[in-house]
PDB file of N, CA and C in Angstrom:
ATOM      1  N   UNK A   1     151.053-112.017 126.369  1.00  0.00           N
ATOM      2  CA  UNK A   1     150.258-112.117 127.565  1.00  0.00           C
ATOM      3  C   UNK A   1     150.030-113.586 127.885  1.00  0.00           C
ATOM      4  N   UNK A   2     149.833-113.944 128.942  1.00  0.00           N
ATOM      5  CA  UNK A   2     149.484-115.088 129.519  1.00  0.00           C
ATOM      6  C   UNK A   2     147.829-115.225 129.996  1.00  0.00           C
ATOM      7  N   UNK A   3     147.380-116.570 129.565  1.00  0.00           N
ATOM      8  CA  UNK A   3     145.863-116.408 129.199  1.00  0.00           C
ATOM      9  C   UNK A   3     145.811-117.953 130.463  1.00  0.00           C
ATOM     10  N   UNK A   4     145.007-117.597 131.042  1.00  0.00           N
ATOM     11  CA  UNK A   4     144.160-118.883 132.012  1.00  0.00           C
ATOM     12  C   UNK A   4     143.032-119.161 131.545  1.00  0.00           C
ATOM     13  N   UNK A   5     143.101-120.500 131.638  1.00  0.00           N
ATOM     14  CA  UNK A   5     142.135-121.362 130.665  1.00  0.00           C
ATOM     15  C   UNK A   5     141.418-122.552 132.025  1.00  0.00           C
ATOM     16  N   UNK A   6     140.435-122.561 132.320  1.00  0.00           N
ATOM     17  CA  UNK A   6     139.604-123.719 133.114  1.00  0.00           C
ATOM     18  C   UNK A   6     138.582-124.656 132.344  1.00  0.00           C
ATOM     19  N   UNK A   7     138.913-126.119 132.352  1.00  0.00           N
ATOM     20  CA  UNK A   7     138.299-126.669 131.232  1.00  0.00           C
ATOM     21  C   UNK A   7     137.023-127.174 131.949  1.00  0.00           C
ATOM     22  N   UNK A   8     136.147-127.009 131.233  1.00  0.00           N
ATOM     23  CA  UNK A   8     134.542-127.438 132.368  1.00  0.00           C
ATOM     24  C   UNK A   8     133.782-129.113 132.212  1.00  0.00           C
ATOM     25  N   UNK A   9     135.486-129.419 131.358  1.00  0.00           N
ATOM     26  CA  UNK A   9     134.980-130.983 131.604  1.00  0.00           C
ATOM     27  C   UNK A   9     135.798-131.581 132.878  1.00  0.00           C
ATOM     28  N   UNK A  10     137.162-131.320 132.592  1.00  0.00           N
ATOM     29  CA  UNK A  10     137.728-132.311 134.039  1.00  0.00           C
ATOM     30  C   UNK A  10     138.068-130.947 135.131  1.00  0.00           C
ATOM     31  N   UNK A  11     137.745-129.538 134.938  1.00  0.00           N
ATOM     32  CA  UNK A  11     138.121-128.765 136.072  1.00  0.00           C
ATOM     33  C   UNK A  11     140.020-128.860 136.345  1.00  0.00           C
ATOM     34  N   UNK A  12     140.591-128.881 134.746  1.00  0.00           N
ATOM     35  CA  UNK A  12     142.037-128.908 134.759  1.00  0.00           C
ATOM     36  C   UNK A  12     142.535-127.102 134.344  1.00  0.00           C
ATOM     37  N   UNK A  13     143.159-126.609 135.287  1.00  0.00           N
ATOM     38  CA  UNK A  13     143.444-125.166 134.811  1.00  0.00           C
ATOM     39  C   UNK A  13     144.877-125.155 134.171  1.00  0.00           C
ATOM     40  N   UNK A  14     144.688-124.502 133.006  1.00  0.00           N
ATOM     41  CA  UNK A  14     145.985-124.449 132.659  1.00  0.00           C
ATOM     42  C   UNK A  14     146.232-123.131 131.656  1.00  0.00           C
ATOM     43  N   UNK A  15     147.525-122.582 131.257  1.00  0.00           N
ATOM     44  CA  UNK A  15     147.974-121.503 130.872  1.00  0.00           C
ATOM     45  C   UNK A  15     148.325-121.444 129.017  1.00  0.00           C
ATOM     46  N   UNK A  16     148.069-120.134 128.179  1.00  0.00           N
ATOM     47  CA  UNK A  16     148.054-120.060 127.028  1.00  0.00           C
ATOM     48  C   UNK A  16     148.804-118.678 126.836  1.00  0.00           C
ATOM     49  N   UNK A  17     150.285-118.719 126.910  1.00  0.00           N
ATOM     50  CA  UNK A  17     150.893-117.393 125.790  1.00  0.00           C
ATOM     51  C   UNK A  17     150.915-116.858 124.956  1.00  0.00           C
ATOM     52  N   UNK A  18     150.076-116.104 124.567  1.00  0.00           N
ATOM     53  CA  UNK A  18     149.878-115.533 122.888  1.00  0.00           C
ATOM     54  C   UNK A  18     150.093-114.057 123.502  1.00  0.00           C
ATOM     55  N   UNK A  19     150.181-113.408 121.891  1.00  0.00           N
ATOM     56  CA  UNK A  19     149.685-111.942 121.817  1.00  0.00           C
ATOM     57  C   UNK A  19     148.160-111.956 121.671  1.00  0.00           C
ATOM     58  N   UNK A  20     147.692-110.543 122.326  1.00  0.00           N
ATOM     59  CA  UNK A  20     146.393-110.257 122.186  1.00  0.00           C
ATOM     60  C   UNK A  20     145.972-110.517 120.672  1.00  0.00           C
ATOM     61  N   UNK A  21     146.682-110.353 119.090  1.00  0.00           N
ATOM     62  CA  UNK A  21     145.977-110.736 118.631  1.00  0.00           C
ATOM     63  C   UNK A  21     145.966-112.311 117.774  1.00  0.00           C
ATOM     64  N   UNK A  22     147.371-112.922 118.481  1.00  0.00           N
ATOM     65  CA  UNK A  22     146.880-114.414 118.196  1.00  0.00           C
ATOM     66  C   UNK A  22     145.704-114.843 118.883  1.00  0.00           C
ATOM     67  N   UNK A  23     145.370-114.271 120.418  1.00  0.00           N
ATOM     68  CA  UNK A  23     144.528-114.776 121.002  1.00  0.00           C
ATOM     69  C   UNK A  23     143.308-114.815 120.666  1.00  0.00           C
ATOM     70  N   UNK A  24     142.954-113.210 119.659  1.00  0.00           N
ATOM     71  CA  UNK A  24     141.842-113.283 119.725  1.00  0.00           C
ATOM     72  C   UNK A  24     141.108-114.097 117.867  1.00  0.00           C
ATOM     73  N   UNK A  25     142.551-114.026 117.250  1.00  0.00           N
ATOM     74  CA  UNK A  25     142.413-114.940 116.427  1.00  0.00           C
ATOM     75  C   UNK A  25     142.424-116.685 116.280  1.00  0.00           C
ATOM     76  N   UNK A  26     142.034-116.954 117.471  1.00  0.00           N
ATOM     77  CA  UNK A  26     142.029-118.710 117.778  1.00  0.00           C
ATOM     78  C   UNK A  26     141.176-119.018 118.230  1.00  0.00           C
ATOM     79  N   UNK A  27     140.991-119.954 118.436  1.00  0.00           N
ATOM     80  CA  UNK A  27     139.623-121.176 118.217  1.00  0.00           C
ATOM     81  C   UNK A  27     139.849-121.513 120.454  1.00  0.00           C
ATOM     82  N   UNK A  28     138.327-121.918 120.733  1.00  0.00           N
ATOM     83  CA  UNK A  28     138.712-122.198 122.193  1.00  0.00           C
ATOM     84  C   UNK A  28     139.926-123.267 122.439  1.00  0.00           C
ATOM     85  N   UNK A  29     140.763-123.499 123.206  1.00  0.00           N
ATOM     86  CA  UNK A  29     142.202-124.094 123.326  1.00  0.00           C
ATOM     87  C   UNK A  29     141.379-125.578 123.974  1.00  0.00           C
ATOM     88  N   UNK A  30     142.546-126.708 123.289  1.00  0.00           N
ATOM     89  CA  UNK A  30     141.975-127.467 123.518  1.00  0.00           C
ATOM     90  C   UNK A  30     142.497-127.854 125.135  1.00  0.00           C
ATOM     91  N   UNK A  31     141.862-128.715 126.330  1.00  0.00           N
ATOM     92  CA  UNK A  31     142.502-129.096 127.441  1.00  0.00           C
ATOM     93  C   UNK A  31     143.799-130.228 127.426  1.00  0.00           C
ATOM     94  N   UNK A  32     144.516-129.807 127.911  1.00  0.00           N
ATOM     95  CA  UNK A  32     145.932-130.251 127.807  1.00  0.00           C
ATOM     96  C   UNK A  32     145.937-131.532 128.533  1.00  0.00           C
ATOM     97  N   UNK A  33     144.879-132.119 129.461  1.00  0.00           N
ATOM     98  CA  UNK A  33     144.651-132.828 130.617  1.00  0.00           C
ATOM     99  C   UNK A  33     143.670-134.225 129.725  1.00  0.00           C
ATOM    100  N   UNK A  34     142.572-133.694 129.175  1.00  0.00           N
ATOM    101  CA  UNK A  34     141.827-134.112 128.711  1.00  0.00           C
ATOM    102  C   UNK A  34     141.525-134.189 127.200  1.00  0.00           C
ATOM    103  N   UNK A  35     142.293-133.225 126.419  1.00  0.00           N
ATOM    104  CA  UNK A  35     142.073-133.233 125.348  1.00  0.00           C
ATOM    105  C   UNK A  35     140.594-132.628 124.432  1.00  0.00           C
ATOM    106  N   UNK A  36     139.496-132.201 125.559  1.00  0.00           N
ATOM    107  CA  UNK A  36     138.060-131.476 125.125  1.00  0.00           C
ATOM    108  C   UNK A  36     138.660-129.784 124.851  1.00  0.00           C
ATOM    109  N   UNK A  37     137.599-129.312 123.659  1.00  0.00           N
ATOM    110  CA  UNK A  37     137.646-127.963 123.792  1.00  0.00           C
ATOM    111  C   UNK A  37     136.575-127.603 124.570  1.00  0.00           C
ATOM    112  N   UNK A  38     136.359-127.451 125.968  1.00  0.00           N
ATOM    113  CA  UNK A  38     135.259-126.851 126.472  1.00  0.00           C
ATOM    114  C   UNK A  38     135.959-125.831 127.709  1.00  0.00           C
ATOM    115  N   UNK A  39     137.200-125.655 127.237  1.00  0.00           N
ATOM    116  CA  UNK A  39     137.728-124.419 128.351  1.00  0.00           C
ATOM    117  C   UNK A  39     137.189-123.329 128.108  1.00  0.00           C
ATOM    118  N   UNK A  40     137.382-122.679 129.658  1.00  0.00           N
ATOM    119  CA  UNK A  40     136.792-121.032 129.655  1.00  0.00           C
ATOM    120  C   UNK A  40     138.097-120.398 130.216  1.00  0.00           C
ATOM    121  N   UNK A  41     137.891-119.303 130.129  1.00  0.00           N
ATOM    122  CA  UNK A  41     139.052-118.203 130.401  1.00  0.00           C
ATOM    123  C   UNK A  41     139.091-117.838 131.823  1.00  0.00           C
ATOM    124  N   UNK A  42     139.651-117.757 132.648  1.00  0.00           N
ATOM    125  CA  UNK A  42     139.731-117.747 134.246  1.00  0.00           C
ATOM    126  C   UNK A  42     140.024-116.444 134.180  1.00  0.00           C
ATOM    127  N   UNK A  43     139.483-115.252 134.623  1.00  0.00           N
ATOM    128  CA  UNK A  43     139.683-114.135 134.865  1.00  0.00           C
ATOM    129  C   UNK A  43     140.624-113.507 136.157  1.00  0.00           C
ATOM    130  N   UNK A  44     142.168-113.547 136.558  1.00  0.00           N
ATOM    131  CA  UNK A  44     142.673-113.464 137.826  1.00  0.00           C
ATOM    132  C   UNK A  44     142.552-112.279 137.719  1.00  0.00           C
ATOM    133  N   UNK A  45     143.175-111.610 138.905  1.00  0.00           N
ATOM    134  CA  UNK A  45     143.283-110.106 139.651  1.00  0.00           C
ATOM    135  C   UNK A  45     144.908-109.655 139.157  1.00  0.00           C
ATOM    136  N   UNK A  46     144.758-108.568 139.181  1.00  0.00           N
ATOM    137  CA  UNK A  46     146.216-108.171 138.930  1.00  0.00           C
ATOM    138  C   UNK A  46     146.146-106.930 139.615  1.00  0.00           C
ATOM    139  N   UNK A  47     147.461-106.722 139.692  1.00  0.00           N
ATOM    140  CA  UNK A  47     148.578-105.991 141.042  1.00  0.00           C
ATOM    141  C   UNK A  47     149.608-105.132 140.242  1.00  0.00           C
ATOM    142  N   UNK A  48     148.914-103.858 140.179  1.00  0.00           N
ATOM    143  CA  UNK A  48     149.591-102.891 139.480  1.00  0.00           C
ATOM    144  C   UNK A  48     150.721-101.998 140.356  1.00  0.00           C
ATOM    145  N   UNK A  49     152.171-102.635 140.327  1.00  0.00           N
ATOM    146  CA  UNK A  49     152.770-101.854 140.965  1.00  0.00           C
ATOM    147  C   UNK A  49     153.559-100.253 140.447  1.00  0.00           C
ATOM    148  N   UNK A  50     153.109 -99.099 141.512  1.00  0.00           N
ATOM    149  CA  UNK A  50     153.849 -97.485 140.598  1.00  0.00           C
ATOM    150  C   UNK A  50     154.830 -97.224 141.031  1.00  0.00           C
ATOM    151  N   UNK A  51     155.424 -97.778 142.334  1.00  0.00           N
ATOM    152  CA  UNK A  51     155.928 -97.131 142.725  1.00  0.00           C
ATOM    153  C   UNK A  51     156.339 -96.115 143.721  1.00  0.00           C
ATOM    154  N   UNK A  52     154.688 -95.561 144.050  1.00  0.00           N
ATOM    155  CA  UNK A  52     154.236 -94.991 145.446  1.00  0.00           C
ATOM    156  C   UNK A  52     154.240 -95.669 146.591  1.00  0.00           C
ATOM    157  N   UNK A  53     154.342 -94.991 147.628  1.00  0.00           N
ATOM    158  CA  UNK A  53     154.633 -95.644 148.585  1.00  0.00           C
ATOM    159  C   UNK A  53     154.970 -96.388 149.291  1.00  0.00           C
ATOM    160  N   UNK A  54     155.034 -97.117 150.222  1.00  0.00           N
ATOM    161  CA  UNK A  54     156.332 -98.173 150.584  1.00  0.00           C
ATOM    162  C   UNK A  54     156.707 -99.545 150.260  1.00  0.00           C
ATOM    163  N   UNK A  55     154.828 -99.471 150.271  1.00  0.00           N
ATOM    164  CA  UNK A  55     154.418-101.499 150.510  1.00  0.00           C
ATOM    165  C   UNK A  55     153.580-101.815 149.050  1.00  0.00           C
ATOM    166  N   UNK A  56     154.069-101.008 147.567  1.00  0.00           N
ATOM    167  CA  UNK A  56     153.370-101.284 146.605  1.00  0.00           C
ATOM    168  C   UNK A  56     152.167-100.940 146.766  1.00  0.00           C
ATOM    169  N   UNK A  57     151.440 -99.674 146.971  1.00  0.00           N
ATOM    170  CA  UNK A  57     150.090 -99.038 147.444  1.00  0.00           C
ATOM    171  C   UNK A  57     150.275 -98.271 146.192  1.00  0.00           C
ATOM    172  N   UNK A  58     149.099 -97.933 145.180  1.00  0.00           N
ATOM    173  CA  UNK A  58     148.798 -97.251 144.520  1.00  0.00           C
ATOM    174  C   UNK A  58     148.792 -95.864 144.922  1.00  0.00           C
ATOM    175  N   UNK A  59     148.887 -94.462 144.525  1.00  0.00           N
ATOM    176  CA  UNK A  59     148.777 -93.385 144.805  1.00  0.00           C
ATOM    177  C   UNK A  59     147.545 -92.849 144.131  1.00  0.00           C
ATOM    178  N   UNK A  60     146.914 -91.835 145.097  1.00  0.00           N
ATOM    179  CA  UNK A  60     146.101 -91.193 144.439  1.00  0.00           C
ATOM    180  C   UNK A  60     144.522 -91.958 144.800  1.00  0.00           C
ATOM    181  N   UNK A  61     143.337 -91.679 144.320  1.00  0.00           N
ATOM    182  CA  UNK A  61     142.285 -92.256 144.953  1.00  0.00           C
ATOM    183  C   UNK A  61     141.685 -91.982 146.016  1.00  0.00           C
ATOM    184  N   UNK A  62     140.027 -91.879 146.118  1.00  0.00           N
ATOM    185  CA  UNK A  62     139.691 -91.195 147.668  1.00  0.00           C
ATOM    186  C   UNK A  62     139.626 -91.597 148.394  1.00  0.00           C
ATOM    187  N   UNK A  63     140.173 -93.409 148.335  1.00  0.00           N
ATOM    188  CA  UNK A  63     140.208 -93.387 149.609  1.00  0.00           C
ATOM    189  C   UNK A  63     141.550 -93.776 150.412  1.00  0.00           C
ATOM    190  N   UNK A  64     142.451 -92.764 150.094  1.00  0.00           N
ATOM    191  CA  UNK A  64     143.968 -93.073 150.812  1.00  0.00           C
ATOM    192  C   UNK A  64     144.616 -93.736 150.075  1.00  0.00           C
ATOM    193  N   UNK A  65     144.493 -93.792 148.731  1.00  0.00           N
ATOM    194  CA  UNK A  65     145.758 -94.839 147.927  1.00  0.00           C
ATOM    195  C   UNK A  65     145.185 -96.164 147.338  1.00  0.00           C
ATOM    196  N   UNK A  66     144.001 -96.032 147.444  1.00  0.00           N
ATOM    197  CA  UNK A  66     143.595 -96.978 146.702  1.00  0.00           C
ATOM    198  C   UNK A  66     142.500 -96.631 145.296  1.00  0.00           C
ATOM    199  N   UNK A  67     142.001 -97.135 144.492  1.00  0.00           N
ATOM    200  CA  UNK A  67     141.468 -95.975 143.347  1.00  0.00           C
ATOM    201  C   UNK A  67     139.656 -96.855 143.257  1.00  0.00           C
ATOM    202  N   UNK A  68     139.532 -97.276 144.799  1.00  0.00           N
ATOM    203  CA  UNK A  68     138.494 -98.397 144.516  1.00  0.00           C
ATOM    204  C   UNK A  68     137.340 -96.695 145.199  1.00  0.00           C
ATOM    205  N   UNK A  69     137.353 -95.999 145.832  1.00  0.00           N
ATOM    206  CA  UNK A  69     136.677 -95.439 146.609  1.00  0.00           C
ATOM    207  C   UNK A  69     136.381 -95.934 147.838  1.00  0.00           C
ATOM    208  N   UNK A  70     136.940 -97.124 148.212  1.00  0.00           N
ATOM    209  CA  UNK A  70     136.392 -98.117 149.616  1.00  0.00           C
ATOM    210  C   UNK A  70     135.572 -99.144 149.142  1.00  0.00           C
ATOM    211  N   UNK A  71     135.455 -99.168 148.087  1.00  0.00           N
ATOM    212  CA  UNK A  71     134.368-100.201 147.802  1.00  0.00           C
ATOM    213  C   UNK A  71     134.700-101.776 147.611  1.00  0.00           C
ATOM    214  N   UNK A  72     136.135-101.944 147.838  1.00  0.00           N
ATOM    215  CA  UNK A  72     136.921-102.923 147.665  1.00  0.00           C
ATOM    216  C   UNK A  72     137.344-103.855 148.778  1.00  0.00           C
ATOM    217  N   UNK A  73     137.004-103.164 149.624  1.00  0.00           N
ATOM    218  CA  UNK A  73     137.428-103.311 151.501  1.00  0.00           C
ATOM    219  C   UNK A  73     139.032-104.137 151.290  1.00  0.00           C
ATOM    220  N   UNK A  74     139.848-103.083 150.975  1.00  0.00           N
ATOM    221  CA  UNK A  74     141.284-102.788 150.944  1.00  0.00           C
ATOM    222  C   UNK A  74     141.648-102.799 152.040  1.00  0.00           C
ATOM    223  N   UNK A  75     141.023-101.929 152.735  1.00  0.00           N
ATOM    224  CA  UNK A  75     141.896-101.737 154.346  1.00  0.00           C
ATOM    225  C   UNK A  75     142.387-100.213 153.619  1.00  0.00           C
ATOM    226  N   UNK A  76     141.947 -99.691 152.383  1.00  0.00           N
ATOM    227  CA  UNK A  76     142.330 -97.968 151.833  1.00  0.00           C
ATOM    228  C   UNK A  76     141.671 -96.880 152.657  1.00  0.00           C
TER     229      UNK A  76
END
């Protein structure tokens, strides 16, 4: 997996490949920019494609293909 890392001294983002359990066996990563360990983990969004429908739309869900219920303001 690929891990995003934001360091909260110089605000340098940068990326960490491990397996889930090298990852969770390591120490905070040091900044590649700066050299401090004071990075945090950047949480992105991800885009689960199934297969359904035309334009990569999830199937299933109440509200038309999306599995948020509307609560996401999808445009579902």
């Amino acid at each position: 997996m690929t891990y995003v890392f934001r360091c909260r001294s110089c605000s340098h983002e940068f990326e960490m490949t491990a397996t889930v359990a090298e990852y969770e066996s390591r120490k905070v990563p040091a900044c590649p920019r700066c050299g401090r360990e004071e990075a945090r983990r950047v949480y992105t969004p991800i885009l689960v494609m199934t297969g359904a429908g035309t334009k990569g739309e999830a199937s299933g869900g109440a509200a038309g293909g999306c599995g948020c219920g509307g609560s996401c303001s999808c445009g579902h």
